[in-house]
C-alpha atoms as a PDB file:
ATOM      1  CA  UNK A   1       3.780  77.959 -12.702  1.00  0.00           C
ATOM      2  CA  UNK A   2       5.910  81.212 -13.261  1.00  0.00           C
ATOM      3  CA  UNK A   3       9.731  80.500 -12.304  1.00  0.00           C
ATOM      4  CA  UNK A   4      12.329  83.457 -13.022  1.00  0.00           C
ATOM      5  CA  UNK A   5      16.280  82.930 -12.959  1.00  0.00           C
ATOM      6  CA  UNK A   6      18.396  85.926 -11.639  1.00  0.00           C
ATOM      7  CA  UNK A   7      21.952  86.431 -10.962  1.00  0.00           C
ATOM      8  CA  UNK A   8      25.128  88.387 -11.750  1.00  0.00           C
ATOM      9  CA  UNK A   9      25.959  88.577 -15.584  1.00  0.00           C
ATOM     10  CA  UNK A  10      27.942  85.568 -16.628  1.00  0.00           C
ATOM     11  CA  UNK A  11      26.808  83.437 -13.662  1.00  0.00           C
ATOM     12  CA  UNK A  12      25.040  80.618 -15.920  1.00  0.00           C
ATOM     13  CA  UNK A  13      21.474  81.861 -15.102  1.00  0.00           C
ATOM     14  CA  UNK A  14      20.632  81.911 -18.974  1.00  0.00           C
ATOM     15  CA  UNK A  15      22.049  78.278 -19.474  1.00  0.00           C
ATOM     16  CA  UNK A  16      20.261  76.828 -16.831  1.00  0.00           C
ATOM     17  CA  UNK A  17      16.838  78.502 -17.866  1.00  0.00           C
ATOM     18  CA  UNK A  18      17.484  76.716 -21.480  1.00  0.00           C
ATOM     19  CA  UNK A  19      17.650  73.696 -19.646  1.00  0.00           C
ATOM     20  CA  UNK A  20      15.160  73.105 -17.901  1.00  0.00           C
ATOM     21  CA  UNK A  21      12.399  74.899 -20.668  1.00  0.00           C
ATOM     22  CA  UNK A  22      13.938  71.580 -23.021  1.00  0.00           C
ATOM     23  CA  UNK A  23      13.424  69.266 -19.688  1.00  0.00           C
ATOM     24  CA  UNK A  24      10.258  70.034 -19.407  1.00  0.00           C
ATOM     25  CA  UNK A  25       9.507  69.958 -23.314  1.00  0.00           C
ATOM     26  CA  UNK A  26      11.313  66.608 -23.979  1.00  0.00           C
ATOM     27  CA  UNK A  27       8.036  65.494 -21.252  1.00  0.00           C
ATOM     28  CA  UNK A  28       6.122  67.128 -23.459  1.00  0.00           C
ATOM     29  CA  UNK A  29       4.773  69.944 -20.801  1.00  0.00           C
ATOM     30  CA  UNK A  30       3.671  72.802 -22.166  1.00  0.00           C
ATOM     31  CA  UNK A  31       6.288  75.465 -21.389  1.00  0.00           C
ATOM     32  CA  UNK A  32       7.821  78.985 -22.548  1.00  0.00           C
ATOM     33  CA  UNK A  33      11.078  80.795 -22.689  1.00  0.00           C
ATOM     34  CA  UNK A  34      11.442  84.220 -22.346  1.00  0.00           C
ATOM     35  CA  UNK A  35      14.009  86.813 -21.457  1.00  0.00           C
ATOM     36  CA  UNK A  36      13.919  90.907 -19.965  1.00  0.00           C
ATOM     37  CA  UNK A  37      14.257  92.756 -21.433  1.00  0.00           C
ATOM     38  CA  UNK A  38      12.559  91.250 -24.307  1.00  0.00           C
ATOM     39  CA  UNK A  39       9.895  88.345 -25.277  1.00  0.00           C
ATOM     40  CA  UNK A  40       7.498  90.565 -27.459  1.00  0.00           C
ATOM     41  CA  UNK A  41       8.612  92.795 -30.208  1.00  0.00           C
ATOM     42  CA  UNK A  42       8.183  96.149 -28.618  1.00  0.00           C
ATOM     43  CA  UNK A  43      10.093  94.568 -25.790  1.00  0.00           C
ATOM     44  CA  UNK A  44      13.485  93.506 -27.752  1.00  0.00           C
ATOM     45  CA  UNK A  45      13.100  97.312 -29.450  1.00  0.00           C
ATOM     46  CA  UNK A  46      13.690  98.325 -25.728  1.00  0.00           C
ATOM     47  CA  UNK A  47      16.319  95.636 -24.842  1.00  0.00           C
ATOM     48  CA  UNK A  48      18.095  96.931 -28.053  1.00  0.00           C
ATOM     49  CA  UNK A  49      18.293 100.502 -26.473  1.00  0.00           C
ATOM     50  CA  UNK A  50      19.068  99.468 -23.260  1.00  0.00           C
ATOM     51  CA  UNK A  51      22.114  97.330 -23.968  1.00  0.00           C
ATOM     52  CA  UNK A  52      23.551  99.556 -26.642  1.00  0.00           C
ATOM     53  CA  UNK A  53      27.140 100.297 -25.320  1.00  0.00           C
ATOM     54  CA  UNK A  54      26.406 103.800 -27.464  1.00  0.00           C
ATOM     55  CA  UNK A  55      24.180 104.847 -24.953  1.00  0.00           C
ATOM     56  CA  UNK A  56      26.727 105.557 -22.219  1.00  0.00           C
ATOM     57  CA  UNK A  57      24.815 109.197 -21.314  1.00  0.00           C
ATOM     58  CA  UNK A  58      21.739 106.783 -19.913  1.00  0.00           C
ATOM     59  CA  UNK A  59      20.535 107.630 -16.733  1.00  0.00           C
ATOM     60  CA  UNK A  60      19.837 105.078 -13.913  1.00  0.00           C
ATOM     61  CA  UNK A  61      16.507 106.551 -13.839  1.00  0.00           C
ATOM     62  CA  UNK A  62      16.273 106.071 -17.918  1.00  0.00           C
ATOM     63  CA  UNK A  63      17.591 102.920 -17.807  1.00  0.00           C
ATOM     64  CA  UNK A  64      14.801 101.657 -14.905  1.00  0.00           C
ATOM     65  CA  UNK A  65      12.058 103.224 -16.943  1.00  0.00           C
ATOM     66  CA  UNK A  66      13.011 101.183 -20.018  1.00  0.00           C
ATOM     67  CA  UNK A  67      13.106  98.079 -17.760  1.00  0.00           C
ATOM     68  CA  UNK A  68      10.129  98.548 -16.871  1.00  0.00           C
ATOM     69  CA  UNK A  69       7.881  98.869 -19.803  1.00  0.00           C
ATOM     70  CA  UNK A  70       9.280  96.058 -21.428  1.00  0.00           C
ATOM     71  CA  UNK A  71       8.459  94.329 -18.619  1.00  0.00           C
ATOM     72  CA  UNK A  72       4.730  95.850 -18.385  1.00  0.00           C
ATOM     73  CA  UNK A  73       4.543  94.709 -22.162  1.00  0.00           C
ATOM     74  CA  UNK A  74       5.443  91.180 -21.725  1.00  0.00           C
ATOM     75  CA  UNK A  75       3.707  90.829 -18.876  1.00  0.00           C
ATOM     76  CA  UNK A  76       0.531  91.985 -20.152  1.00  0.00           C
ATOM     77  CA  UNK A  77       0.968  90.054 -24.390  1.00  0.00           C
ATOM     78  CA  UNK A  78       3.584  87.351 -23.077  1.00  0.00           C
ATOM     79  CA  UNK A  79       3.447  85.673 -19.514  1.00  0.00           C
ATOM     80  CA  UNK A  80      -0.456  86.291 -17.825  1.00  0.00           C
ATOM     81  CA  UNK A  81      -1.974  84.699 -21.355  1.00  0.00           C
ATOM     82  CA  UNK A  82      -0.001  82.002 -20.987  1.00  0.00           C
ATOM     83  CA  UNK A  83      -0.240  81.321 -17.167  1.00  0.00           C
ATOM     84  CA  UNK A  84      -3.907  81.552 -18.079  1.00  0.00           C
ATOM     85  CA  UNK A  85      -3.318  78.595 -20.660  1.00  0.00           C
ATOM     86  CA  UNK A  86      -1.492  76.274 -18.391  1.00  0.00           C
ATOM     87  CA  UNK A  87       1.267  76.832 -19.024  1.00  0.00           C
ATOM     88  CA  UNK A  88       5.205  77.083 -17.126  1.00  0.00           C
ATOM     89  CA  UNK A  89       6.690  80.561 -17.438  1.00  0.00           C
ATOM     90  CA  UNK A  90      10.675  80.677 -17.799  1.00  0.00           C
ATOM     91  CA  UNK A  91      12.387  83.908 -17.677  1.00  0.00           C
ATOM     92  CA  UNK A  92      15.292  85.299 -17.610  1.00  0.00           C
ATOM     93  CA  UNK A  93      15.144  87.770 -15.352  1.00  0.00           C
ATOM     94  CA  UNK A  94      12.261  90.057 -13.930  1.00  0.00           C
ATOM     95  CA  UNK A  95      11.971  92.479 -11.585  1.00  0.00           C
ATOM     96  CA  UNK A  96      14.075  91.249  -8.805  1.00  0.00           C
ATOM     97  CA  UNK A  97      16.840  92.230 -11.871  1.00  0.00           C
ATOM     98  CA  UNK A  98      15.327  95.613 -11.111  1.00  0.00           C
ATOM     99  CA  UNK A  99      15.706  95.838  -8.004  1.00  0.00           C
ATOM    100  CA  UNK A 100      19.592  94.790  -7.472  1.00  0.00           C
ATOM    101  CA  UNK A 101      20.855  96.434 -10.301  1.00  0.00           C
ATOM    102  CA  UNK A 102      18.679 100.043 -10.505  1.00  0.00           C
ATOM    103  CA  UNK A 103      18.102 100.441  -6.661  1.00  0.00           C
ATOM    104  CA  UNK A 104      21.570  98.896  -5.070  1.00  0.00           C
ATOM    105  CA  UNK A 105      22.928  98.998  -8.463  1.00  0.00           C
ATOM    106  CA  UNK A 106      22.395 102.538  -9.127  1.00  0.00           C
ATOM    107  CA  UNK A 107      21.208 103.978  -6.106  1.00  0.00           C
ATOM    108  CA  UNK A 108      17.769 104.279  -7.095  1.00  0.00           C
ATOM    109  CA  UNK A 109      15.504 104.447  -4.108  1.00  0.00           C
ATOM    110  CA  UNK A 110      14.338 101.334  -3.120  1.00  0.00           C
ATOM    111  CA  UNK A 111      10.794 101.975  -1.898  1.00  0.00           C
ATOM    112  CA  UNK A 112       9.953 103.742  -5.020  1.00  0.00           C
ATOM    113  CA  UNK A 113      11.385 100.719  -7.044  1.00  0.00           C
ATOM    114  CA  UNK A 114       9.678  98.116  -5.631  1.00  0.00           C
ATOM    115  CA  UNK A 115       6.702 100.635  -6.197  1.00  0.00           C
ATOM    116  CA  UNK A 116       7.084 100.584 -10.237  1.00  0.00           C
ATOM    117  CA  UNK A 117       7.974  97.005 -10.377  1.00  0.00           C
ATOM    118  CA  UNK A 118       4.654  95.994  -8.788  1.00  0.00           C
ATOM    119  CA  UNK A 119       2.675  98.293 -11.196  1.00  0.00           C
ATOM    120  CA  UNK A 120       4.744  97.327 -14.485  1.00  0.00           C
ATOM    121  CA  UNK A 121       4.244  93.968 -13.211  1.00  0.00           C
ATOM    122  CA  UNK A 122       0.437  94.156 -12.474  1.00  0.00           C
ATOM    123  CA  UNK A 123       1.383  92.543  -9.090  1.00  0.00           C
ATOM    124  CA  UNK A 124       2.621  89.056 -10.676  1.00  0.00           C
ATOM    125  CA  UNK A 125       4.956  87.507  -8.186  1.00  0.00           C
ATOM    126  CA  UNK A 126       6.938  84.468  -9.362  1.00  0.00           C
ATOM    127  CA  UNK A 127       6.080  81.202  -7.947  1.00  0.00           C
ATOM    128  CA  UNK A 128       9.982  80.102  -7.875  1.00  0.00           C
ATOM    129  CA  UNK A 129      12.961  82.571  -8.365  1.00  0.00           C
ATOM    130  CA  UNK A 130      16.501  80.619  -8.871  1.00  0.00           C
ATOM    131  CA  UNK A 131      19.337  82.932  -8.203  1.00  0.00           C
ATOM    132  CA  UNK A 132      22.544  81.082  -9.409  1.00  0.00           C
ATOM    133  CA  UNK A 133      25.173  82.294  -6.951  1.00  0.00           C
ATOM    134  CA  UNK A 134      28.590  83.994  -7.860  1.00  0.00           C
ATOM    135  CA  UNK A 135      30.387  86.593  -6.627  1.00  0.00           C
ATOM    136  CA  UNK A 136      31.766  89.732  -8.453  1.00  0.00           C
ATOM    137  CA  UNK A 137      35.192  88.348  -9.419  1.00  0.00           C
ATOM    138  CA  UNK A 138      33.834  85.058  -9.988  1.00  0.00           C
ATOM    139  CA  UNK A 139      31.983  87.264 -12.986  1.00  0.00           C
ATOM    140  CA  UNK A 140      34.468  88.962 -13.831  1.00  0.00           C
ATOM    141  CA  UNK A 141      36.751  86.155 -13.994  1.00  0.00           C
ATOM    142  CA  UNK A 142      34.056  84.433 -16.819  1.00  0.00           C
ATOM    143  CA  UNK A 143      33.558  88.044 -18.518  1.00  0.00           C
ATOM    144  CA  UNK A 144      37.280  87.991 -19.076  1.00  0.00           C
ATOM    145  CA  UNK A 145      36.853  85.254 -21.677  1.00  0.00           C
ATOM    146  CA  UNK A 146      34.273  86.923 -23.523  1.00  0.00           C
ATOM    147  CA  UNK A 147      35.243  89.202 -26.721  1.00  0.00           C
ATOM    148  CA  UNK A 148      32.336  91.935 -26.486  1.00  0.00           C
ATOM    149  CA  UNK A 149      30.094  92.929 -24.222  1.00  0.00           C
ATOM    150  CA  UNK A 150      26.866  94.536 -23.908  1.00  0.00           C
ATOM    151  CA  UNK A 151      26.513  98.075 -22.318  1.00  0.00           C
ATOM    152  CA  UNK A 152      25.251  96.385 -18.358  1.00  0.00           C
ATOM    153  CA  UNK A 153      27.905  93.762 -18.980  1.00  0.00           C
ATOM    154  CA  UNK A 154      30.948  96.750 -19.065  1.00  0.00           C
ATOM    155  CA  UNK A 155      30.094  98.171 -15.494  1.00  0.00           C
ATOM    156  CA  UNK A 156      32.631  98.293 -12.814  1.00  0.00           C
ATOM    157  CA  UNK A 157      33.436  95.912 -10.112  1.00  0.00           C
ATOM    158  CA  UNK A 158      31.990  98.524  -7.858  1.00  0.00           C
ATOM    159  CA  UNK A 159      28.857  98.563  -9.306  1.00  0.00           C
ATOM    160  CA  UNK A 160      28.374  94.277  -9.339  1.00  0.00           C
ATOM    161  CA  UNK A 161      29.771  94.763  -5.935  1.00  0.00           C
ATOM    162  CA  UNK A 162      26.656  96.259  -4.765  1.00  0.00           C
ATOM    163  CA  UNK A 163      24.024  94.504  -7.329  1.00  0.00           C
ATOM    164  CA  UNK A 164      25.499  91.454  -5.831  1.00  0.00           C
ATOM    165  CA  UNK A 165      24.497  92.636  -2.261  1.00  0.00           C
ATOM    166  CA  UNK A 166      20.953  93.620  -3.623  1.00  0.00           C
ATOM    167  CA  UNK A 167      20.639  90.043  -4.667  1.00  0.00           C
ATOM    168  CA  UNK A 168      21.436  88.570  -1.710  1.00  0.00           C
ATOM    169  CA  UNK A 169      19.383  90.944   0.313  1.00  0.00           C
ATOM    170  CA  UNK A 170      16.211  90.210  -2.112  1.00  0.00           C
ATOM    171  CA  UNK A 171      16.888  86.387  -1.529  1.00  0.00           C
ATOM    172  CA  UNK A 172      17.090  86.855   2.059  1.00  0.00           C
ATOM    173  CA  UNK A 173      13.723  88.887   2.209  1.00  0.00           C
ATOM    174  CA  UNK A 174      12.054  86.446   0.294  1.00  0.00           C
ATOM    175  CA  UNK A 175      13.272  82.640   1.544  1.00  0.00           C
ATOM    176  CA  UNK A 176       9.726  81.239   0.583  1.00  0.00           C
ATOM    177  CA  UNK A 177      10.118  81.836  -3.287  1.00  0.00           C
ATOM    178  CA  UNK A 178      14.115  82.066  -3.462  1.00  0.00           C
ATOM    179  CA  UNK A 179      15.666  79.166  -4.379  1.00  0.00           C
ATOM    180  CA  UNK A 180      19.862  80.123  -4.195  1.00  0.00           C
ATOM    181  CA  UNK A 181      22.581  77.807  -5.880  1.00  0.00           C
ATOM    182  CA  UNK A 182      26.295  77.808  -5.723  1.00  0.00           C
ATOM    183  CA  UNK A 183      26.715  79.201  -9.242  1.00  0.00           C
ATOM    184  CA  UNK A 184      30.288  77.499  -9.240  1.00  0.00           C
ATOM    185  CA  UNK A 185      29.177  73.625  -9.229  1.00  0.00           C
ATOM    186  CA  UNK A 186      29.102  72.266 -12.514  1.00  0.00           C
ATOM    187  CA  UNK A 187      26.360  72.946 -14.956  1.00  0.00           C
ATOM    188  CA  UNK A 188      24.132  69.106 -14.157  1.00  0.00           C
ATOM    189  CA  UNK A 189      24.701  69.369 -10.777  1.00  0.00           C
ATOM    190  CA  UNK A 190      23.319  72.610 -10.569  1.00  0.00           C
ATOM    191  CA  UNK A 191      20.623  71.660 -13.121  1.00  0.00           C
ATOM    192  CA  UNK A 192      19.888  68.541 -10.832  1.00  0.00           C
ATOM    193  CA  UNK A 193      19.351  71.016  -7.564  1.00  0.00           C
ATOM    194  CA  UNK A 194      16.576  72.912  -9.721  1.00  0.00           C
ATOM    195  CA  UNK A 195      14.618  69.552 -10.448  1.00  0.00           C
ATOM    196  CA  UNK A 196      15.048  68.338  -7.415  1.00  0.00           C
ATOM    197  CA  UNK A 197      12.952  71.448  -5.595  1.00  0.00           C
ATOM    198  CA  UNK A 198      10.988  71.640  -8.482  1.00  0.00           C
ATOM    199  CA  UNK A 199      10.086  68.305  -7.891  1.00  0.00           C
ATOM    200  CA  UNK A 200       8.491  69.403  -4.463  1.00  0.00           C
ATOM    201  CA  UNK A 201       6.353  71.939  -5.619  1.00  0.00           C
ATOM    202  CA  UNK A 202       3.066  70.749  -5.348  1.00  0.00           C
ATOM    203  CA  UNK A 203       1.832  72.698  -8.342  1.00  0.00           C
ATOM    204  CA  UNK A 204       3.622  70.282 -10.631  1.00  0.00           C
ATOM    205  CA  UNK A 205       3.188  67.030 -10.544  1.00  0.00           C
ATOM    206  CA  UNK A 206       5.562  64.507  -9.115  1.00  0.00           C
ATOM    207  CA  UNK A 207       5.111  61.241 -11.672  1.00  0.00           C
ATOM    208  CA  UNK A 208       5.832  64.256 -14.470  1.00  0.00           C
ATOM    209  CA  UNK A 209       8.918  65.194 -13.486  1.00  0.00           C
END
């Protein structure tokens, strides 16, 4: 099974993702974390480029590209061998990431987008996407508490104003794989939710979880 998390920076995607990869290793399920950008070593070389707040001069464009062939590489060295093995697939993030913040993010067009993120992808569709669920200032409000941040974390309000949109569109277009949580319940509660559905999916056994 391949399950993604998305959401806005600072929504709790990333602690949630931890969670349930040591749920399902404490039941001794085979299982693996990863994160985009990143998961092979080519792939954090990107991520390092990508999130440099240095690079301010990078293009939307630039910045999709980049996206995108770390995701191609992981894809191809990380997540299919490992599908083929049996294994659950965690990540954080994929190309629904893409898609909010490149195309309603940055006003990439969306057609040709979705176009790229098929190909880097090789056509690999999730099984389960989670999108924890808080809104701009909500973010903003947790970012405040933070001392540095990356280079996608220092974008305006405006910008998460319309990522946030793309999200919510995405989920909306895609009901049968979206799974969407309030983002400001508490962190077992919304940890709970995800077991709970997960717990319906016929692909994984019910006595295992």
């Amino acid at each position: 099974m391949f399950i993604t998390f998305e959401g806005l920076d600072f929504s709790g995607k990333s602690t949630q993702a931890k969670m349930l990869f040591e749920y399902f290793n404490s039941r001794k399920i085979k299982t693996i974390l990863l994160r985009e950008p990143g998961g092979t070593e080519i792939s954090e070389k990107v991520r390092e480029i990508i999130l440099d707040r240095q690079n301010i001069e990078m293009t939307p464009l630039t910045e999709f590209m980049l996206f995108s062939a770390s995701r191609s590489q992981l894809v191809s060295q990380v997540i299919k061998p490992h599908l083929k093995k049996g294994y659950i697939v965690i990540c954080d993030r994929y190309y629904d990431s893409s898609t909010a913040y490149q195309s309603y993010g940055g006003k990439l067009e969306l057609s040709n987008v979705l176009k790229v993120n098929n190909i880097a992808s090789s056509g690999l569709k999730p099984d389960l996407t989670i999108l924890i669920d808080i809104t701009p200032k909500q973010a903003f409000k947790r970012a405040s508490c933070r001392n540095s941040k990356d280079r996608m974390e220092s974008k305006d309000l405006t910008f998460y104003n319309k990522v946030y949109k793309g999200f919510k569109d995405i989920a909306k277009k895609n009901k049968n794989r979206f799974l969407v949580i309030n983002g400001t319940l508490s962190i077992n509660e919304i940890h709970t939710m995800i077991i709970n559905t997960l717990s319906a999916k016929s692909k994984i056994s019910k006595n295992i979880i």
